[in-house]
C-alpha atoms as a PDB file:
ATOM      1  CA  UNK A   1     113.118  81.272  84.184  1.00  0.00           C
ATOM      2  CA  UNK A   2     110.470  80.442  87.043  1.00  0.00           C
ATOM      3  CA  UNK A   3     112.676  82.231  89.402  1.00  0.00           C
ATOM      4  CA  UNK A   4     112.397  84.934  87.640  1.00  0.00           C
ATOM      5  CA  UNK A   5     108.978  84.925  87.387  1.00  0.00           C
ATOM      6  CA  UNK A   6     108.268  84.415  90.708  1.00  0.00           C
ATOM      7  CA  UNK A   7     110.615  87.253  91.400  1.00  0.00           C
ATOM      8  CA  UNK A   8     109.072  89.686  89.127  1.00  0.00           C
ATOM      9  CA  UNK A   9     105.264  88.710  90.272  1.00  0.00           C
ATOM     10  CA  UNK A  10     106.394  88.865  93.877  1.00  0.00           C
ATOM     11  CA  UNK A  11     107.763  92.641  93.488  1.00  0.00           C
ATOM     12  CA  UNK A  12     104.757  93.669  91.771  1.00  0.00           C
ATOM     13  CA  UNK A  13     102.167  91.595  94.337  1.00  0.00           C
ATOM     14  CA  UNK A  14     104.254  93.514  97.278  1.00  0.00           C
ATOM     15  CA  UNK A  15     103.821  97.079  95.645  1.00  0.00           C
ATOM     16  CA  UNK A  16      99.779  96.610  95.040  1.00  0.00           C
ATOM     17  CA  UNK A  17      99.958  95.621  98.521  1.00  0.00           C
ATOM     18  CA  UNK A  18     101.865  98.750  99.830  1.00  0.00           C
ATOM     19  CA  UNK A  19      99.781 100.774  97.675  1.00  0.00           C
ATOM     20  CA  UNK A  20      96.364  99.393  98.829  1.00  0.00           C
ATOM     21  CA  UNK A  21      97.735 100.509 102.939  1.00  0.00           C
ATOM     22  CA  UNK A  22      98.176 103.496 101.327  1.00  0.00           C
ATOM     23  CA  UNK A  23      94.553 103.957 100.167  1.00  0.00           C
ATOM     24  CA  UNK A  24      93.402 103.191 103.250  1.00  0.00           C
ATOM     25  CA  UNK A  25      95.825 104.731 105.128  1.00  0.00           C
ATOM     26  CA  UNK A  26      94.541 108.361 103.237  1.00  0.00           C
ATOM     27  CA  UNK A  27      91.059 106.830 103.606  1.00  0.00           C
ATOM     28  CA  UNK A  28      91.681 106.819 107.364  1.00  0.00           C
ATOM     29  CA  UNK A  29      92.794 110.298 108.003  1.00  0.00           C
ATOM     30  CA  UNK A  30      90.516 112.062 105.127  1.00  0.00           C
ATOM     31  CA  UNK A  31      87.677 110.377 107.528  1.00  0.00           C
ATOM     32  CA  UNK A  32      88.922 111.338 110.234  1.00  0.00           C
ATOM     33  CA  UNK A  33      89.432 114.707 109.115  1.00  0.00           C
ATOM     34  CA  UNK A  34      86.129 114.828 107.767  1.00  0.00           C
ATOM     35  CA  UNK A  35      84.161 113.612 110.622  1.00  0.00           C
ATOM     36  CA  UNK A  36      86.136 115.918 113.076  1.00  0.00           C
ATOM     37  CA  UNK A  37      84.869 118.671 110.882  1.00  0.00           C
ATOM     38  CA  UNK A  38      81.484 117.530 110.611  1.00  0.00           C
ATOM     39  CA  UNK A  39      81.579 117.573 114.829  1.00  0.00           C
ATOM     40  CA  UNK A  40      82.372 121.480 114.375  1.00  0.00           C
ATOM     41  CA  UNK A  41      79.449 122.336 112.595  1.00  0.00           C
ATOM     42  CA  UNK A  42      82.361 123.419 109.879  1.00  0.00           C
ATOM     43  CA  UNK A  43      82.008 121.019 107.454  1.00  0.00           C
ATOM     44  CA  UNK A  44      78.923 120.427 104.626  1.00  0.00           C
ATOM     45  CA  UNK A  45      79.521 117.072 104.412  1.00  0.00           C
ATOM     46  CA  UNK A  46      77.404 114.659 106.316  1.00  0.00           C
ATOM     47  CA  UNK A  47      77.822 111.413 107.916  1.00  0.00           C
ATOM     48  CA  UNK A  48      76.655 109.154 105.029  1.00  0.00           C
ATOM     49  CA  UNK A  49      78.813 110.826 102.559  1.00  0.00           C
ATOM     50  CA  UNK A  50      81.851 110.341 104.877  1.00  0.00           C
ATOM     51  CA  UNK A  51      80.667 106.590 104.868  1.00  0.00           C
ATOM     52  CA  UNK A  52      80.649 106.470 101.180  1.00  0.00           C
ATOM     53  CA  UNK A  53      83.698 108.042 100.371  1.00  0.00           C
ATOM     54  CA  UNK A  54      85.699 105.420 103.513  1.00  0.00           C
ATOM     55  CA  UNK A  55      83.914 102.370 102.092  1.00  0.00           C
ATOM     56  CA  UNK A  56      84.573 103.201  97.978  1.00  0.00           C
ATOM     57  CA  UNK A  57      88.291 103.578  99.301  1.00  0.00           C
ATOM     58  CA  UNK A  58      88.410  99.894 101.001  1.00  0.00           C
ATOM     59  CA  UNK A  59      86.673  98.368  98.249  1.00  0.00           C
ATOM     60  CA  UNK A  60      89.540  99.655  96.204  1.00  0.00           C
ATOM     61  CA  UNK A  61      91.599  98.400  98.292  1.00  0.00           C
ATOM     62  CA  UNK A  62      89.759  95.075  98.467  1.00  0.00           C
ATOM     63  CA  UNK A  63      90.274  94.548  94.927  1.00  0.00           C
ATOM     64  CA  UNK A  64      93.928  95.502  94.940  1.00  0.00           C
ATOM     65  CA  UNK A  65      95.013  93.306  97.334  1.00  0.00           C
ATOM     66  CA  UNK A  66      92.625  90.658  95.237  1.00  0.00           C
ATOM     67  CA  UNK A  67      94.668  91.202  92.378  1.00  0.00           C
ATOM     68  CA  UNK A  68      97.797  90.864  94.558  1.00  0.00           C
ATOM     69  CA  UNK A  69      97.016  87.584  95.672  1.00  0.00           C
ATOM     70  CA  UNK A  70      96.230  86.391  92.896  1.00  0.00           C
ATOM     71  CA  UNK A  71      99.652  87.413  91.112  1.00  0.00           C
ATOM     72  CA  UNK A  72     101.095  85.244  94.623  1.00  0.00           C
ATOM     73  CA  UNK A  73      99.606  82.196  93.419  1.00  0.00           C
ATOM     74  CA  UNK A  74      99.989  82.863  89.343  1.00  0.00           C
ATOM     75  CA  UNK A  75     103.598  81.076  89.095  1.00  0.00           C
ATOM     76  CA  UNK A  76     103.863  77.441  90.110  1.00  0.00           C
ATOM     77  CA  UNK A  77     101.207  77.498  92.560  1.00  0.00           C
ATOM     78  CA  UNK A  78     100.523  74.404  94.544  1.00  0.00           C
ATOM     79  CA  UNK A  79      96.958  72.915  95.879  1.00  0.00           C
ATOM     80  CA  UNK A  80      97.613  74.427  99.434  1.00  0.00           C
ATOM     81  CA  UNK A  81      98.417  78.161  97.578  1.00  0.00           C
ATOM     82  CA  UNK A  82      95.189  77.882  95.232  1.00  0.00           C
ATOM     83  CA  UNK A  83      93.190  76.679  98.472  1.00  0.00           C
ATOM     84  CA  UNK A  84      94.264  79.526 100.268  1.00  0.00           C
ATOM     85  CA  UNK A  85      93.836  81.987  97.228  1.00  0.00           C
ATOM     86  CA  UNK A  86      90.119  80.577  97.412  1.00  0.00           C
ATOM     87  CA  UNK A  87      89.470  81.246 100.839  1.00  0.00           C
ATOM     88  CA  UNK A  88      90.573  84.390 100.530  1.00  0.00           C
ATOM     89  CA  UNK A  89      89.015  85.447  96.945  1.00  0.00           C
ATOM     90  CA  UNK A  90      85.918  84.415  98.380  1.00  0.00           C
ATOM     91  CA  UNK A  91      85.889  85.897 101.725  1.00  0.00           C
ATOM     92  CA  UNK A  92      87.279  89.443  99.956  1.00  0.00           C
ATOM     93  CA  UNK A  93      85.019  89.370  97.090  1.00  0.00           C
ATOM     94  CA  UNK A  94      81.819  88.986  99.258  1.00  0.00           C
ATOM     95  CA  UNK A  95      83.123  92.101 101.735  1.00  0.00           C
ATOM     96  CA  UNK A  96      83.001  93.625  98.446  1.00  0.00           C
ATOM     97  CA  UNK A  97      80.145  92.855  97.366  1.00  0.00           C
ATOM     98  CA  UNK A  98      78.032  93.854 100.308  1.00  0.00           C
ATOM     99  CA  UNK A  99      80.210  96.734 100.892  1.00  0.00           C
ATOM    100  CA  UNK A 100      79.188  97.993  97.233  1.00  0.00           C
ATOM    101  CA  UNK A 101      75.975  97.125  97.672  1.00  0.00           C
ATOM    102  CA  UNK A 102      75.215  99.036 100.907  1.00  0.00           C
ATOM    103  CA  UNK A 103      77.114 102.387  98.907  1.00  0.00           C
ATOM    104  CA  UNK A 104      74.553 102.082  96.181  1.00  0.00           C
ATOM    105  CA  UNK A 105      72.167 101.834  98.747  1.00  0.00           C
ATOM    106  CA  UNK A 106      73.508 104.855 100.225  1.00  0.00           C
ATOM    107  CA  UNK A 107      73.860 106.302  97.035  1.00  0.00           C
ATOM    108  CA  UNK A 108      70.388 106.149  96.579  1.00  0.00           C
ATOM    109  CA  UNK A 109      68.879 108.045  98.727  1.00  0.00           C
ATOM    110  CA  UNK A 110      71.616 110.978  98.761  1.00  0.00           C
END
């Protein structure tokens, strides 16, 4: 039965995973689009709201992979797993933290 746990939260883990490149993946070429057009003159968007819209797509992302890690360590984890899951929730959820915090910021004064 913990095979197949481990199994089934392994397959899901991978696919939040794949979908989080995704999002950034479209993040990366919508802001590159974006910004190319802003270069032309062509484009009404400005610089700050090219920022925003990048860095509310990796802080998505952020938290998916979060979640994916944390559905890694969910069956039978072992004290090297949850240290590592702890490294890593803390090091992701501060990016994400000043990350939404300098979009509000940003927010702010658009």
């Amino acid at each position: 039965m913990e095979e197949i746990a481990k199994y089934i939260t392994t397959t899901i883990s991978q696919a939040v995973e794949i979908l989080a490149a995704i999002i950034i993946g479209g993040a990366v070429i919508r802001t590159l689009y974006n910004y190319f057009s802003l270069l032309r003159s062509s484009s009404r968007i400005t610089n700050e709201q090219i920022r925003v819209n990048f860095g509310s797509s990796v802080a998505v992302s952020l938290e998916l992979l979060l979640g994916a890690d944390v559905l890694v360590t969910a069956v039978a984890p072992g004290w090297s797993d949850i240290g590592k899951l702890a490294a890593i929730a803390g090091i992701r959820t501060l990016l994400n933290y000043f990350l939404e915090r300098e979009l509000k910021q940003m927010h702010s004064k658009a």
